[in-house]
PDB file of N, CA and C in Angstrom:
ATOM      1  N   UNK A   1       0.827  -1.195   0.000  1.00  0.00           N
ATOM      2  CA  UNK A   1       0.000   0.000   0.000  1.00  0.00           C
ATOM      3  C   UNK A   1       0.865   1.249   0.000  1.00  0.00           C
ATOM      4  N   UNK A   2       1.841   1.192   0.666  1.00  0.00           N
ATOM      5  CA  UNK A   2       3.232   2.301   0.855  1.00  0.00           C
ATOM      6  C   UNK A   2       3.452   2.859  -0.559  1.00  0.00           C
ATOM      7  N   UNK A   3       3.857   1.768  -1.477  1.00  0.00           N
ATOM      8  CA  UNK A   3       4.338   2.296  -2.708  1.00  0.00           C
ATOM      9  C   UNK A   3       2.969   3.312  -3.740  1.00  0.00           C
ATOM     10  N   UNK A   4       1.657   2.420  -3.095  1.00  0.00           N
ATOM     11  CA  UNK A   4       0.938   3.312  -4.113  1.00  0.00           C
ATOM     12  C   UNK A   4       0.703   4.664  -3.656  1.00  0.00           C
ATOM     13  N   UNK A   5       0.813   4.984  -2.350  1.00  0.00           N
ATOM     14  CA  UNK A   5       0.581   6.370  -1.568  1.00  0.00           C
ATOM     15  C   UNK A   5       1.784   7.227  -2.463  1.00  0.00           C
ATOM     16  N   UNK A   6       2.841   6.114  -2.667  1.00  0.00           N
ATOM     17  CA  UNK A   6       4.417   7.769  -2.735  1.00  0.00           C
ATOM     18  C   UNK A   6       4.567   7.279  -4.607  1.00  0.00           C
ATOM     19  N   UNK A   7       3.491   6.904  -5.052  1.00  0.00           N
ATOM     20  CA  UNK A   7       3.783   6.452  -6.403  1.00  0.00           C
ATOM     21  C   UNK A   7       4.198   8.005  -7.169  1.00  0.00           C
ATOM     22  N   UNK A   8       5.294   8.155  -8.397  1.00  0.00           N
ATOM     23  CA  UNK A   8       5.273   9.334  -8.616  1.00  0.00           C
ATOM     24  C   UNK A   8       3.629   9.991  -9.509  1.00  0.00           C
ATOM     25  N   UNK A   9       3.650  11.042  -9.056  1.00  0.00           N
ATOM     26  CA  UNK A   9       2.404  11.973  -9.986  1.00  0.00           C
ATOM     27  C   UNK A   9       2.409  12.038 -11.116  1.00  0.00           C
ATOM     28  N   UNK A  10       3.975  11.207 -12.107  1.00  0.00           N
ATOM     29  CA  UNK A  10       3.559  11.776 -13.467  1.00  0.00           C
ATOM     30  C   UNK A  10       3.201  10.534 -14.536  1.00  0.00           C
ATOM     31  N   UNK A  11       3.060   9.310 -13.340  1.00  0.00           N
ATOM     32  CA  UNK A  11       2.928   8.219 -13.983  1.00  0.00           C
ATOM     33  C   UNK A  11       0.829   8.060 -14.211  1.00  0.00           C
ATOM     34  N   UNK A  12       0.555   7.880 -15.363  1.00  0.00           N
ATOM     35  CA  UNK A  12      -0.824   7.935 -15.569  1.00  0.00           C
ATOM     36  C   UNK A  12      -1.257   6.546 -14.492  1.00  0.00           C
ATOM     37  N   UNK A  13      -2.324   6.603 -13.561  1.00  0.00           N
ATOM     38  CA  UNK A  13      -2.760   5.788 -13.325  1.00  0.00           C
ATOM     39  C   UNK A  13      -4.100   5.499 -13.871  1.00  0.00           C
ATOM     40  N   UNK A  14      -4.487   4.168 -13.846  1.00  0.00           N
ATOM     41  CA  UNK A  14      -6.015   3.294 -14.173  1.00  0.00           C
ATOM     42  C   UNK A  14      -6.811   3.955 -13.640  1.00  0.00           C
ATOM     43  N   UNK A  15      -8.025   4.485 -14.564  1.00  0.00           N
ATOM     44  CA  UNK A  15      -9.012   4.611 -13.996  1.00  0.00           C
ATOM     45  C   UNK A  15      -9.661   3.775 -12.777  1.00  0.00           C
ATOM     46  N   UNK A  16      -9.650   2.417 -13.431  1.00  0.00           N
ATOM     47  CA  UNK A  16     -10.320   1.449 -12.811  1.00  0.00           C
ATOM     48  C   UNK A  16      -9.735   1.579 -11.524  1.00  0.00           C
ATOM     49  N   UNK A  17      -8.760   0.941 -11.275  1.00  0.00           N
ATOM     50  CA  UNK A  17      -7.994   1.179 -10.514  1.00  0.00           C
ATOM     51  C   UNK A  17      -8.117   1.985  -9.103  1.00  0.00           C
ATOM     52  N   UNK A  18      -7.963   3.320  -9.622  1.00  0.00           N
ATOM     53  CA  UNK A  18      -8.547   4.634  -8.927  1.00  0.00           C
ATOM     54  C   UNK A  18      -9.446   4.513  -8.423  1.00  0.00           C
ATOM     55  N   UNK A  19     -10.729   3.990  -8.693  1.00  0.00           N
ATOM     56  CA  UNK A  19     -11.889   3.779  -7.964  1.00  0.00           C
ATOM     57  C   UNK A  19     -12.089   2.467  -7.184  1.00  0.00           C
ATOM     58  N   UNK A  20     -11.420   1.149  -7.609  1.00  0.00           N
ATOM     59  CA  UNK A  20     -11.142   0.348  -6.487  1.00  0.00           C
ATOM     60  C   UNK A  20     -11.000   0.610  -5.718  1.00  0.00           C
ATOM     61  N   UNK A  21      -9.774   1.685  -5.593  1.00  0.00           N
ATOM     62  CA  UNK A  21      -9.144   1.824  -4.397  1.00  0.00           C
ATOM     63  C   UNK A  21      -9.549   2.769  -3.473  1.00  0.00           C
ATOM     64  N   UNK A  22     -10.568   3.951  -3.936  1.00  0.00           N
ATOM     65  CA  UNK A  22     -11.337   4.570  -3.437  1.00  0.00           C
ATOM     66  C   UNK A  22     -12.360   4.213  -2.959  1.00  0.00           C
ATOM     67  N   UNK A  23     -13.119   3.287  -3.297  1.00  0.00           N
ATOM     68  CA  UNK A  23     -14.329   2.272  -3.380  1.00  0.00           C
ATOM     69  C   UNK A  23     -13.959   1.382  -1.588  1.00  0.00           C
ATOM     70  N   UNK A  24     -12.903   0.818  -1.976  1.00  0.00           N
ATOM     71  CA  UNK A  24     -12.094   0.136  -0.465  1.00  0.00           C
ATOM     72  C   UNK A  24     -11.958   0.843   0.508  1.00  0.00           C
ATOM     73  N   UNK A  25     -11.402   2.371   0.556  1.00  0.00           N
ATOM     74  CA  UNK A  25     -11.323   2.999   1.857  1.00  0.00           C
ATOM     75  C   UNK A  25     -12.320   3.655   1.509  1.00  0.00           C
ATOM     76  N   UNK A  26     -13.324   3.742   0.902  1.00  0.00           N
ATOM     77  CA  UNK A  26     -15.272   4.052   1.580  1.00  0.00           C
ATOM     78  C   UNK A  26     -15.385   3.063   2.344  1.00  0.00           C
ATOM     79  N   UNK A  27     -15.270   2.105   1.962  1.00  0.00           N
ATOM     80  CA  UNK A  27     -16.046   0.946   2.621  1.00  0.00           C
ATOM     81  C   UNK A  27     -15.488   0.449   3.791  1.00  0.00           C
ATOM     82  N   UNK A  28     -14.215   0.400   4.098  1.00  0.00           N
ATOM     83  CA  UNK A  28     -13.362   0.030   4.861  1.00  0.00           C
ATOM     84  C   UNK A  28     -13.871   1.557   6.279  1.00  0.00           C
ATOM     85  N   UNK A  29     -13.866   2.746   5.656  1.00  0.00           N
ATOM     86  CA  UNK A  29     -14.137   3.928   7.003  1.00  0.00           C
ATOM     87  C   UNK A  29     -15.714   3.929   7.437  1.00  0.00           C
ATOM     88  N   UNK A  30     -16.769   3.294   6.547  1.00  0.00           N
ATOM     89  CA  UNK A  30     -18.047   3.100   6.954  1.00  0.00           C
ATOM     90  C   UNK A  30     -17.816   2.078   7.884  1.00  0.00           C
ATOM     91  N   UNK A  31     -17.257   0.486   7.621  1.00  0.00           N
ATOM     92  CA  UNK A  31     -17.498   0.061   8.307  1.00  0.00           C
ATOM     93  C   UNK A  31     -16.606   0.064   9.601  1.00  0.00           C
ATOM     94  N   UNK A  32     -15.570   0.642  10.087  1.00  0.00           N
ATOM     95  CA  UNK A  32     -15.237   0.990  11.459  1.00  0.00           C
ATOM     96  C   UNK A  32     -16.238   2.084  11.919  1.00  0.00           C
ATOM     97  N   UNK A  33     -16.629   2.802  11.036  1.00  0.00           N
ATOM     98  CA  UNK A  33     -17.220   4.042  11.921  1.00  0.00           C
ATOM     99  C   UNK A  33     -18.675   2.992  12.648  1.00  0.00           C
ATOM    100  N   UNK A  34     -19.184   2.004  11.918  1.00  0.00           N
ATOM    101  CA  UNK A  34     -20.316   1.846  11.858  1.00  0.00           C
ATOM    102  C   UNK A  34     -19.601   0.955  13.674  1.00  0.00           C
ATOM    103  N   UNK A  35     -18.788   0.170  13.236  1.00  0.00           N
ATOM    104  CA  UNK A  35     -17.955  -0.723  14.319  1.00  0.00           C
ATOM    105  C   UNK A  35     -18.065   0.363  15.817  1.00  0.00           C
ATOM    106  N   UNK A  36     -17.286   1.432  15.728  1.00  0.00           N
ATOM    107  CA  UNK A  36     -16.975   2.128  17.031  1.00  0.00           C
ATOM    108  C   UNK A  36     -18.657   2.369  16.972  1.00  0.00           C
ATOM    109  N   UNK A  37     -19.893   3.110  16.387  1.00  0.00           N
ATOM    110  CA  UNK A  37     -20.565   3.606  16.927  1.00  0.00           C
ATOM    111  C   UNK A  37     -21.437   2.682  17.622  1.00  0.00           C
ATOM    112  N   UNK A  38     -21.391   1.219  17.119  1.00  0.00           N
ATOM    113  CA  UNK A  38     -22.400   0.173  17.881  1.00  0.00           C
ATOM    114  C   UNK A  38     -21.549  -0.029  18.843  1.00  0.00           C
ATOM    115  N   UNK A  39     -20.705  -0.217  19.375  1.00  0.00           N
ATOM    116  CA  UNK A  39     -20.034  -0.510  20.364  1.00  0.00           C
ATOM    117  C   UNK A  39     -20.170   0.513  21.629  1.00  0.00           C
ATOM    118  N   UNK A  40     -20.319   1.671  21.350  1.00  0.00           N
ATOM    119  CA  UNK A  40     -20.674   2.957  22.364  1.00  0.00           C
ATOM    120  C   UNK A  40     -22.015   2.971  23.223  1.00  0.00           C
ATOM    121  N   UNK A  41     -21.841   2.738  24.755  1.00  0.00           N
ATOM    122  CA  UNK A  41     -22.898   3.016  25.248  1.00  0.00           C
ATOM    123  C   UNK A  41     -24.317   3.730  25.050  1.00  0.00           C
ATOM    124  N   UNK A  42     -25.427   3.530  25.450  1.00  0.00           N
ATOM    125  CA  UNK A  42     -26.286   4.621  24.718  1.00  0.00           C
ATOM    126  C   UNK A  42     -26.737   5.619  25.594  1.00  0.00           C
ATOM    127  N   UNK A  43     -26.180   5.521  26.527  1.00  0.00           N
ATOM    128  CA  UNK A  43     -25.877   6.996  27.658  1.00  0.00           C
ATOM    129  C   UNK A  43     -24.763   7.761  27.460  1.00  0.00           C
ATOM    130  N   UNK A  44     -23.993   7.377  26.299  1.00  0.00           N
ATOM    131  CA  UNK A  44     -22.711   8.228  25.614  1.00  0.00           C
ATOM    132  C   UNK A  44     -23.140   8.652  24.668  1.00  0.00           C
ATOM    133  N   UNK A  45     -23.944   8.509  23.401  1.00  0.00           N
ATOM    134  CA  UNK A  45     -24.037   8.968  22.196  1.00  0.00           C
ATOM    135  C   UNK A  45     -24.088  10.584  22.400  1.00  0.00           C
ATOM    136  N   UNK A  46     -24.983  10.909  23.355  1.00  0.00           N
ATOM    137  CA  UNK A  46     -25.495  12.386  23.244  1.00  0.00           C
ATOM    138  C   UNK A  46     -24.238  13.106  23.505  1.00  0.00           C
ATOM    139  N   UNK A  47     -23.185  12.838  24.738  1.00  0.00           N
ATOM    140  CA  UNK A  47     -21.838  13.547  24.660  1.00  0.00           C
ATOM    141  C   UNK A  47     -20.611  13.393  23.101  1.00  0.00           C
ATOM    142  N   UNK A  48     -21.073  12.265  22.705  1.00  0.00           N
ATOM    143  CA  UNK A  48     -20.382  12.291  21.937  1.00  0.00           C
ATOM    144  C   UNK A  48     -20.493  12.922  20.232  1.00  0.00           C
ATOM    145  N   UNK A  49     -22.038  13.175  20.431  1.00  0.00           N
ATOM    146  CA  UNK A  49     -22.404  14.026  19.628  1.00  0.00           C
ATOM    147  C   UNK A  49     -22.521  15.391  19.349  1.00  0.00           C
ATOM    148  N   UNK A  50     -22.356  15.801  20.647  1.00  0.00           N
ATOM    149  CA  UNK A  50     -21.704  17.039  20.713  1.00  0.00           C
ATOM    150  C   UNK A  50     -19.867  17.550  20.613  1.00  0.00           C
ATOM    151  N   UNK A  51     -19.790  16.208  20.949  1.00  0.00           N
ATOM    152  CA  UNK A  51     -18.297  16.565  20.671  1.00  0.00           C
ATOM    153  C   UNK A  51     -17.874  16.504  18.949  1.00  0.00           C
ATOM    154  N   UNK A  52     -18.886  15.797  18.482  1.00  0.00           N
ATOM    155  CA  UNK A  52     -18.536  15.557  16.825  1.00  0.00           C
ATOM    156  C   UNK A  52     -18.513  16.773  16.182  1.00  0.00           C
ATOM    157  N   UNK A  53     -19.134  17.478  17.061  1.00  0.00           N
ATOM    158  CA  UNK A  53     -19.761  19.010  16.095  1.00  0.00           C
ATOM    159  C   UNK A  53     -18.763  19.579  15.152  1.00  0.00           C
ATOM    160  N   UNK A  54     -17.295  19.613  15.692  1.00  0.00           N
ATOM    161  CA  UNK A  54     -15.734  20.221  15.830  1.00  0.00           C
ATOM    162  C   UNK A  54     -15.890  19.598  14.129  1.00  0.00           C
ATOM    163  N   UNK A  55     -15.573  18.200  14.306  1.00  0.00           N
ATOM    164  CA  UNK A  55     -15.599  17.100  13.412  1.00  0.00           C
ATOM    165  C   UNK A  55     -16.751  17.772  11.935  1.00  0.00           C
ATOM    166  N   UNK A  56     -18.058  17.794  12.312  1.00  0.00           N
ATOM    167  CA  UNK A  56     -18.941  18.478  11.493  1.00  0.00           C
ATOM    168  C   UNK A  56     -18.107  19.434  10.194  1.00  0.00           C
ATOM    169  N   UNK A  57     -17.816  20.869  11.147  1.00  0.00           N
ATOM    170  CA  UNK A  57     -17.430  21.540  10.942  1.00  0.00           C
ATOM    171  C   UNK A  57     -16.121  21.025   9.944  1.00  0.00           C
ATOM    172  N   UNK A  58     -15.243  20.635  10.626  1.00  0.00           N
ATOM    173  CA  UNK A  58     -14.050  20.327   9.591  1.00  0.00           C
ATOM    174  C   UNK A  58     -14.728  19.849   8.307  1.00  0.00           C
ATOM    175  N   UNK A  59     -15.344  19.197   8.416  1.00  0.00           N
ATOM    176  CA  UNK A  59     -16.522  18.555   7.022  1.00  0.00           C
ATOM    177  C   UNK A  59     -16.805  19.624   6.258  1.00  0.00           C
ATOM    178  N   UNK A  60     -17.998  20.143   6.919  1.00  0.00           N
ATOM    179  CA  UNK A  60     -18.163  21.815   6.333  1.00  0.00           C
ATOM    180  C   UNK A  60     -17.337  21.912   5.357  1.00  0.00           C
ATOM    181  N   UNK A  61     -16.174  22.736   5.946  1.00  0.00           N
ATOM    182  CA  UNK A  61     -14.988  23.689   5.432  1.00  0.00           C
ATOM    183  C   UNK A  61     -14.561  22.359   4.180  1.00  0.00           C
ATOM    184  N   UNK A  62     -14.505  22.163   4.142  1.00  0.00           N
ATOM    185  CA  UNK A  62     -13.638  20.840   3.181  1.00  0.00           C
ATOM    186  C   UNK A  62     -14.831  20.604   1.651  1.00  0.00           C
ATOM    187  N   UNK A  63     -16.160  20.646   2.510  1.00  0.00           N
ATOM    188  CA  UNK A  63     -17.092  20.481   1.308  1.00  0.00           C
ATOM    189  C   UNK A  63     -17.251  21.831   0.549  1.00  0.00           C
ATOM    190  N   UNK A  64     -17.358  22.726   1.211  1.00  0.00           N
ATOM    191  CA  UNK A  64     -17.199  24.130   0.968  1.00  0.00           C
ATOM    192  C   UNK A  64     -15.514  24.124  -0.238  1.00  0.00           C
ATOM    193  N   UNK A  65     -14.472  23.909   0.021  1.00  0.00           N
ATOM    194  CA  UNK A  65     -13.313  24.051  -0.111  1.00  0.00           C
ATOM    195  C   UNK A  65     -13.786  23.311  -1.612  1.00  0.00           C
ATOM    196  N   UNK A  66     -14.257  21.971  -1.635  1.00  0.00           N
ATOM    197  CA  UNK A  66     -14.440  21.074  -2.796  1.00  0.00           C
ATOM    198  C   UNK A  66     -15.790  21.716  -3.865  1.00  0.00           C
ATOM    199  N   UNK A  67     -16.414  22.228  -2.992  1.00  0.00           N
ATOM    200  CA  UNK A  67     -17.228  22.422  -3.929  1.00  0.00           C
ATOM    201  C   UNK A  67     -16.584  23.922  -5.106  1.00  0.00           C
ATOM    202  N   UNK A  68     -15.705  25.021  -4.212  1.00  0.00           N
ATOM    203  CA  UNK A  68     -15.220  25.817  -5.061  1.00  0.00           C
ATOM    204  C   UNK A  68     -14.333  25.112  -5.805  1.00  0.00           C
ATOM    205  N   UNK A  69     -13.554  24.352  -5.736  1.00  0.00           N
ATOM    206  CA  UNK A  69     -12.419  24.254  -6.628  1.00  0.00           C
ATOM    207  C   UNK A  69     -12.509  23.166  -7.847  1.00  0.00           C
ATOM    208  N   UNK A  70     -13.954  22.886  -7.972  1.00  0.00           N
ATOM    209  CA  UNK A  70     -14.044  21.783  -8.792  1.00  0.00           C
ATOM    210  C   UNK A  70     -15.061  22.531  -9.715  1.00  0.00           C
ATOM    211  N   UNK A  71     -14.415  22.224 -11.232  1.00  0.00           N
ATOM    212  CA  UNK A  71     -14.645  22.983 -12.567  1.00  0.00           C
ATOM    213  C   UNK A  71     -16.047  22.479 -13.374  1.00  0.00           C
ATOM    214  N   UNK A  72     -16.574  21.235 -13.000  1.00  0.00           N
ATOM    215  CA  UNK A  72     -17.709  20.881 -13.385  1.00  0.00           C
ATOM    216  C   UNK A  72     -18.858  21.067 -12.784  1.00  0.00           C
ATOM    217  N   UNK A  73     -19.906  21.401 -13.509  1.00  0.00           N
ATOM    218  CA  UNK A  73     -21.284  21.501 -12.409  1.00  0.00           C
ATOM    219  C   UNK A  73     -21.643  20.568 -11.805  1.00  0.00           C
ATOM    220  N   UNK A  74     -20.875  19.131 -12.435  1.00  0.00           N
ATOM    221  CA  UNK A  74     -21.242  17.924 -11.564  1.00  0.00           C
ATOM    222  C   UNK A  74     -20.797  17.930 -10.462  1.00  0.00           C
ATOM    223  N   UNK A  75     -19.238  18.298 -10.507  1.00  0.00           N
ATOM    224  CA  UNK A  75     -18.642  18.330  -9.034  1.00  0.00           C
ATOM    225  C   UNK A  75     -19.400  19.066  -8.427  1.00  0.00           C
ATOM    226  N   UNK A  76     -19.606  20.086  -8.502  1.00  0.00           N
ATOM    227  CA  UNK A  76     -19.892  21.520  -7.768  1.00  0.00           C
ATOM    228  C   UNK A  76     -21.471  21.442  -7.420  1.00  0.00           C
ATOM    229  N   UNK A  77     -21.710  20.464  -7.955  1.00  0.00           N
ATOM    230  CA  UNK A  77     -23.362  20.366  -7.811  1.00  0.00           C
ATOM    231  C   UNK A  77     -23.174  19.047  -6.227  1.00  0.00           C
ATOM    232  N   UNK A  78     -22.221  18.291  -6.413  1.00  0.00           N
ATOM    233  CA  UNK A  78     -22.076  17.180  -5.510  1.00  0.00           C
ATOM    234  C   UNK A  78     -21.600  18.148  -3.904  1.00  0.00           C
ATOM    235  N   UNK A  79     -20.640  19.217  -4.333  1.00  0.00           N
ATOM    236  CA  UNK A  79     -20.103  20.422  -2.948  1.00  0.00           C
ATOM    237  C   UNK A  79     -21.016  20.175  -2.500  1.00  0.00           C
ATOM    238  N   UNK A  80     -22.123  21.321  -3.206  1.00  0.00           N
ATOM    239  CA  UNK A  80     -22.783  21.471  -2.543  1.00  0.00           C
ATOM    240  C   UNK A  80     -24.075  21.049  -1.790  1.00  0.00           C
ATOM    241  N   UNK A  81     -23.737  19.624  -2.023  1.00  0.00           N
ATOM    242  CA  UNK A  81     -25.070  18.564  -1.487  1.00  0.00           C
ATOM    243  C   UNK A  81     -24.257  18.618  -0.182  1.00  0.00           C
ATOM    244  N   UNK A  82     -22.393  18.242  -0.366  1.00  0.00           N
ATOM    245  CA  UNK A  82     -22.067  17.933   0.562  1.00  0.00           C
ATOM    246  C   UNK A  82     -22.141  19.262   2.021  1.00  0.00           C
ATOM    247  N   UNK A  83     -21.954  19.989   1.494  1.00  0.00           N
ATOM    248  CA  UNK A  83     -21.884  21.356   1.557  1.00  0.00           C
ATOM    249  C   UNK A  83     -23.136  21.120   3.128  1.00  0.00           C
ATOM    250  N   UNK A  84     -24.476  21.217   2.332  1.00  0.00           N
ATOM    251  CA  UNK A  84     -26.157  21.324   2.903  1.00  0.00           C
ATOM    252  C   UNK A  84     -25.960  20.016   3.862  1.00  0.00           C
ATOM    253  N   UNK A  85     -25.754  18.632   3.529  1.00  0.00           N
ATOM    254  CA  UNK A  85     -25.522  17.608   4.773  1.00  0.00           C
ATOM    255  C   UNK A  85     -24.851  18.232   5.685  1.00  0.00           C
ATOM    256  N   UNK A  86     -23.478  18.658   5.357  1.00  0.00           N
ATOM    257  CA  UNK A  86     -22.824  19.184   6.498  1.00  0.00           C
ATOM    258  C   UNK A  86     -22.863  20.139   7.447  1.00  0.00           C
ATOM    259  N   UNK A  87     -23.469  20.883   6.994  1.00  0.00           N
ATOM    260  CA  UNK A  87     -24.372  22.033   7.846  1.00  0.00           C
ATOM    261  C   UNK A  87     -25.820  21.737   8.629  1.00  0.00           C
ATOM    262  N   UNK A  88     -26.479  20.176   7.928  1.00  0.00           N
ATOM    263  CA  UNK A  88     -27.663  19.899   8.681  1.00  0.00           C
ATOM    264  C   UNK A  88     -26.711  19.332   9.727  1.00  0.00           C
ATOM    265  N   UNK A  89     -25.930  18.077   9.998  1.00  0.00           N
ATOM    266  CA  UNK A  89     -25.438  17.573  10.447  1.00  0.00           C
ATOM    267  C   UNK A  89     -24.745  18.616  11.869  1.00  0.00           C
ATOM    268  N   UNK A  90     -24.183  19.629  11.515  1.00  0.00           N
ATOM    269  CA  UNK A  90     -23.665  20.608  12.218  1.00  0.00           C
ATOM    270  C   UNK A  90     -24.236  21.142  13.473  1.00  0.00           C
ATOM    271  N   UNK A  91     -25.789  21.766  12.489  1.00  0.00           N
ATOM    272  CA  UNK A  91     -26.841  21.831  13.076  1.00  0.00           C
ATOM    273  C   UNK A  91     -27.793  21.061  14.250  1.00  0.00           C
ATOM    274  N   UNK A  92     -28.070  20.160  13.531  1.00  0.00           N
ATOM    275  CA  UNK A  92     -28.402  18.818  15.179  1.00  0.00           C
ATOM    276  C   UNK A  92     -27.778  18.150  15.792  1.00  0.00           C
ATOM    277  N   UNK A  93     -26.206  18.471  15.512  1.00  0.00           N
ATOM    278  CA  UNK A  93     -25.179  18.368  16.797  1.00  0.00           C
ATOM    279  C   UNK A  93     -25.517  19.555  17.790  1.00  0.00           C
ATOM    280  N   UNK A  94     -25.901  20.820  17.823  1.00  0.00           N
ATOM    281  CA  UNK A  94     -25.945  21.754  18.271  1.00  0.00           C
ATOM    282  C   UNK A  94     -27.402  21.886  18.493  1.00  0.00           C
ATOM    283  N   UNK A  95     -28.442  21.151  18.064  1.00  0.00           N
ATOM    284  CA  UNK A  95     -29.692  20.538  18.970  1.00  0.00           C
ATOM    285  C   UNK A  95     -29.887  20.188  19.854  1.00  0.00           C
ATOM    286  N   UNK A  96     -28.874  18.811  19.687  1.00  0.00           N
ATOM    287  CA  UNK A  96     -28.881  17.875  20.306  1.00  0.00           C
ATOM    288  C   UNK A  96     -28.053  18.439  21.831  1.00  0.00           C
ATOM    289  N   UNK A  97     -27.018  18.906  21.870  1.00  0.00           N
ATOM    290  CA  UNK A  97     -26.647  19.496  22.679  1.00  0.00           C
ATOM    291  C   UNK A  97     -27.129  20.364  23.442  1.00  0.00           C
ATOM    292  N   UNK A  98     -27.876  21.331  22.879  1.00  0.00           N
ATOM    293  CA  UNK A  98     -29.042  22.300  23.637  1.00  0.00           C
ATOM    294  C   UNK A  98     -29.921  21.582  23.967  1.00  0.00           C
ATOM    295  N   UNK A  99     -30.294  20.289  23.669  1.00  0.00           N
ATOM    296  CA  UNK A  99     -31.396  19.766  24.609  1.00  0.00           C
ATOM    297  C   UNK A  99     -31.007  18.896  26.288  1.00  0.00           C
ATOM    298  N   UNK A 100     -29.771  18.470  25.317  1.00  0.00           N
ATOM    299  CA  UNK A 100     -28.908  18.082  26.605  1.00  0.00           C
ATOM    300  C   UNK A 100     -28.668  18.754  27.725  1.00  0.00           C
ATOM    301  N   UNK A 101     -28.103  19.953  27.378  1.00  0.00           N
ATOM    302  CA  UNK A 101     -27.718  20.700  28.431  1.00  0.00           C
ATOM    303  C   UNK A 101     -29.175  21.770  29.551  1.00  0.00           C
ATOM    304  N   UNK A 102     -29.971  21.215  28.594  1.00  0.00           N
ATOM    305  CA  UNK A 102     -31.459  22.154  29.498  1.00  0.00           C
ATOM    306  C   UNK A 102     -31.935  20.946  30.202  1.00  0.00           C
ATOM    307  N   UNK A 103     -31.627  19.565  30.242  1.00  0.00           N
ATOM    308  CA  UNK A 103     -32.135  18.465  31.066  1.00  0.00           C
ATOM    309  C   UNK A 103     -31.522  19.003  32.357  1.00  0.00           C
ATOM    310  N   UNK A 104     -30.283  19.557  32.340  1.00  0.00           N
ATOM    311  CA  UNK A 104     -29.485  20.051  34.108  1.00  0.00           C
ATOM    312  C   UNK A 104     -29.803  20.801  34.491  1.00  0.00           C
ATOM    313  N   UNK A 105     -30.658  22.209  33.439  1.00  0.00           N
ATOM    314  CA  UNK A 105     -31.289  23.316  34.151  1.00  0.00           C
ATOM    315  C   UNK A 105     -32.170  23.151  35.309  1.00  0.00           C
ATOM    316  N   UNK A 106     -32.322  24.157  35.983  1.00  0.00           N
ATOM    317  CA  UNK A 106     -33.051  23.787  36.905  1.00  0.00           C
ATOM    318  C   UNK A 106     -34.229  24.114  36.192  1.00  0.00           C
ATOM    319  N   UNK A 107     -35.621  23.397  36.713  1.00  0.00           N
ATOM    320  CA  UNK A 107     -36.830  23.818  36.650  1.00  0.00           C
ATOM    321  C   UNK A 107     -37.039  25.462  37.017  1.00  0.00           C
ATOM    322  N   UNK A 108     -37.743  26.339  36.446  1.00  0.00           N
ATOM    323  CA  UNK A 108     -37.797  27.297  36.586  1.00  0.00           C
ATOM    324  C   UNK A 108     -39.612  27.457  36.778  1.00  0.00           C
ATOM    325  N   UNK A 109     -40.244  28.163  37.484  1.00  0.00           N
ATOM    326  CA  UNK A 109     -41.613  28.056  37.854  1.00  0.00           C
ATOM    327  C   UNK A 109     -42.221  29.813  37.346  1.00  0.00           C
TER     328      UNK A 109
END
């Protein structure tokens, strides 16, 4: 795997190829993510969903980042899907958290 990371840039690579291997680490980061999140208590999710927010955000900026720099409307049409997930996502981390944190409030009469 070493050699294909530092392969030089001016050698044409396979399409095919290219998407195998992209295809593998999709599938390979779904399924740990899917791994750590069943494994997590379910009196943890809500802290840990607030802590993702950070995480969100880096998303954001990156879909944002992809959606400008890519020359097709296809790409740029895909930004900005990623773009709108990442900001819902953002968003009901920062729900979810405000609901959390008003369970400690005190009752107010």
């Amino acid at each position: 795997m070493l050699p294909l990371l530092l392969a030089d840039a001016a050698v044409p690579e396979d399409p095919a190829a290219k998407f195998i291997r992209l295809l593998t680490v999709f599938l390979l980061a779904m399924w740990v993510g899917f791994e750590v999140i069943t494994k997590v208590p379910q009196r943890l999710h809500t802290p840990l969903t607030s802590g993702s927010n950070a995480i969100s955000g880096i998303t954001a900026v990156g879909a944002i980042v992809a959606a400008g720099s890519v020359v097709s409307v296809f790409g740029t049409t895909f930004g900005l899907v990623a773009v709108v997930f990442a900001m819902i996502n953002v968003a009901g981390g920062f729900v979810v958290t405000w609901r959390m944190l008003q369970m400690f409030n005190p009752k107010k009469k």
